[in-house]
Protein backbone atom coordinates (compact mmCIF):
# COMPACT_ATOMS: atom_id res chain seq x y z
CA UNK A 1 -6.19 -8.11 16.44
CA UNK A 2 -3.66 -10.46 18.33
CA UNK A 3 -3.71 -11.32 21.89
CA UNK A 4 -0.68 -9.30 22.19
CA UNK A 5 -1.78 -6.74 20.52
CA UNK A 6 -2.92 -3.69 23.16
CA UNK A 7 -6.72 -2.62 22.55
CA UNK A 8 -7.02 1.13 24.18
CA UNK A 9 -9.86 1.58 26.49
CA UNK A 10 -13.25 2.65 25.39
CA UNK A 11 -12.60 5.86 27.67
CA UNK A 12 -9.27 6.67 25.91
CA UNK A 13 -10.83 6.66 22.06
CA UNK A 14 -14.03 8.78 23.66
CA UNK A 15 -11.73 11.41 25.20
CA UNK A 16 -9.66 11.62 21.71
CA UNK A 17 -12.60 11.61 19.42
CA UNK A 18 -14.10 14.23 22.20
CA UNK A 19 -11.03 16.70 21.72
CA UNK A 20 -10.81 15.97 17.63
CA UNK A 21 -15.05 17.29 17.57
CA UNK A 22 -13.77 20.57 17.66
CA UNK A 23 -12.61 22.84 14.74
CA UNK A 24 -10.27 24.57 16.51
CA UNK A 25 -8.92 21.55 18.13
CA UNK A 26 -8.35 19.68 14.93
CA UNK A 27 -6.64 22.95 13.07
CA UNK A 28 -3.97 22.73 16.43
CA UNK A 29 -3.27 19.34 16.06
CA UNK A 30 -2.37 19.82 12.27
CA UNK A 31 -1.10 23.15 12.86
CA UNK A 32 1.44 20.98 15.29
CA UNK A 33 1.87 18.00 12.75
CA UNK A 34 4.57 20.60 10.70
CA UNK A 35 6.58 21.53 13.72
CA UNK A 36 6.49 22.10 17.79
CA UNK A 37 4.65 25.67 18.82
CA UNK A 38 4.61 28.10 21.67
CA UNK A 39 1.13 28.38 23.52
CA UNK A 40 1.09 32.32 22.05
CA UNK A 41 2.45 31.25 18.18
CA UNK A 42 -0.74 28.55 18.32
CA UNK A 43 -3.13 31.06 20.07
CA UNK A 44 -2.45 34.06 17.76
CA UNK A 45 -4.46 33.19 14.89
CA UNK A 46 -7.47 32.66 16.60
CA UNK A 47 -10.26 35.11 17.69
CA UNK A 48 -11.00 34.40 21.38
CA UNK A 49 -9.38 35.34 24.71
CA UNK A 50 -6.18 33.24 25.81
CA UNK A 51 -7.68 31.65 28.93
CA UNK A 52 -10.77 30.13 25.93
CA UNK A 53 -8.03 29.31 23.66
CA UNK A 54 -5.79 27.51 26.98
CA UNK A 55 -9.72 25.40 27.58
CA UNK A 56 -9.19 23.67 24.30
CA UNK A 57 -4.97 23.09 24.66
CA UNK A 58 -6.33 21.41 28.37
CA UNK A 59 -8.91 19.49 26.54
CA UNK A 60 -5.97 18.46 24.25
CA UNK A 61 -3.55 17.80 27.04
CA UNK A 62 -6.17 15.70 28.90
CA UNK A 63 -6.90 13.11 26.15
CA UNK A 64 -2.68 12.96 25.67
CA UNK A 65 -3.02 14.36 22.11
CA UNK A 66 -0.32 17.03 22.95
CA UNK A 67 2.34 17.28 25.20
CA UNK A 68 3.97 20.41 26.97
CA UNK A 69 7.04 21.65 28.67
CA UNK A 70 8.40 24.68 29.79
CA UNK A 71 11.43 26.27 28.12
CA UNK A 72 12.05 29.47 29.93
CA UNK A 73 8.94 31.92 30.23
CA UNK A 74 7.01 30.02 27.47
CA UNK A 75 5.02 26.84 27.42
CA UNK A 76 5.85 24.97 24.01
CA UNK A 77 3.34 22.53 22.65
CA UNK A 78 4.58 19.34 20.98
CA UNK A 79 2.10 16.55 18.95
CA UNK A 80 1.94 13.21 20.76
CA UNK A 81 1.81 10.82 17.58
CA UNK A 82 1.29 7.64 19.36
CA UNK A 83 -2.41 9.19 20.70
CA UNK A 84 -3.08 9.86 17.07
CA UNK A 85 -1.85 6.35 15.77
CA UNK A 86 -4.63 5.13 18.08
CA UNK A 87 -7.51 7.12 16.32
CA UNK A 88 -6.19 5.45 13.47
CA UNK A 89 -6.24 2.28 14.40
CA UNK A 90 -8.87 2.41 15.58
CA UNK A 91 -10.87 3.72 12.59
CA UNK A 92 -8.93 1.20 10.60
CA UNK A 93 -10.72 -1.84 12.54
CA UNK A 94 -13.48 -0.14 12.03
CA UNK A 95 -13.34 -0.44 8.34
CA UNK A 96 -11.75 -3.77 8.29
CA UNK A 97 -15.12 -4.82 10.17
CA UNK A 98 -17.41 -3.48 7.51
CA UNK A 99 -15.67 -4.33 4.67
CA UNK A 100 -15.96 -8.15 5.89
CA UNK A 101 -19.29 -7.36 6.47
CA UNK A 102 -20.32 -5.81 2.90
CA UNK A 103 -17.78 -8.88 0.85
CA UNK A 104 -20.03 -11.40 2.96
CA UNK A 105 -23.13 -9.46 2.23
CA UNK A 106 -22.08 -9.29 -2.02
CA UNK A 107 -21.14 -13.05 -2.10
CA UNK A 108 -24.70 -14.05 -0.52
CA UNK A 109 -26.43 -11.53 -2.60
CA UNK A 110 -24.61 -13.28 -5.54
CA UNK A 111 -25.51 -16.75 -4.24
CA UNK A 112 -28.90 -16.13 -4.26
CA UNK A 113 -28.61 -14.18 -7.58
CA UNK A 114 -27.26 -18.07 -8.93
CA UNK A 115 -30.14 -19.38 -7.22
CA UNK A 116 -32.83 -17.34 -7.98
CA UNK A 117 -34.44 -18.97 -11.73
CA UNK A 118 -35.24 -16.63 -14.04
């Protein structure tokens, strides 16, 4: 990471993570990956009561994973990519870490492999 680079608070990867924990949650987001959705059209295939279903939608609104606006009598849901590309990034680091960590761990394993008489 640069100095210029922008590191997202701790708060703002909890509250994604937090809203991606849930099944139904995740299946929205990817159901919104293909194209923008009405609140009723993302809603309908699931078994619960519209003011449960408008909990998790809040849940995603809150950690900015979707967006939505009002077009006439409907609320329309749209994917906020740049939230997403910070899960990513996020996990990325995370595996950048631990692959330095495992290559440093191999080459001193190996070192003391050379070491070690037989």
């Amino acid at each position: 990471m640069t100095a210029t680079s922008f590191a997202p608070s701790p708060a703002v990867i909890d509250g994604i993570f937090r809203a991606l924990a849930d099944p139904t949650r995740r299946d929205v987001v990817e159901r919104l990956t293909a194209k923008q959705a009405s609140m009723s059209e993302l809603a309908a295939p699931y078994r619960m009561a519209l003011p449960s279903f408008l909990e998790h939608m809040k849940v995603l609104e809150g950690a900015g994973l979707v967006r939505s606006s009002k077009v006439g009598r409907a609320r329309i849901y749209q994917l906020e990519t740049a939230r997403l590309k910070l899960a990513e990034d996020w996990l990325s680091q995370q595996r950048t870490l631990w692959e330095r960590r495992l290559d440093r761990l191999d080459s001193y394993l190996m070192q003391m492999k050379e070491e070690t008489p037989e």
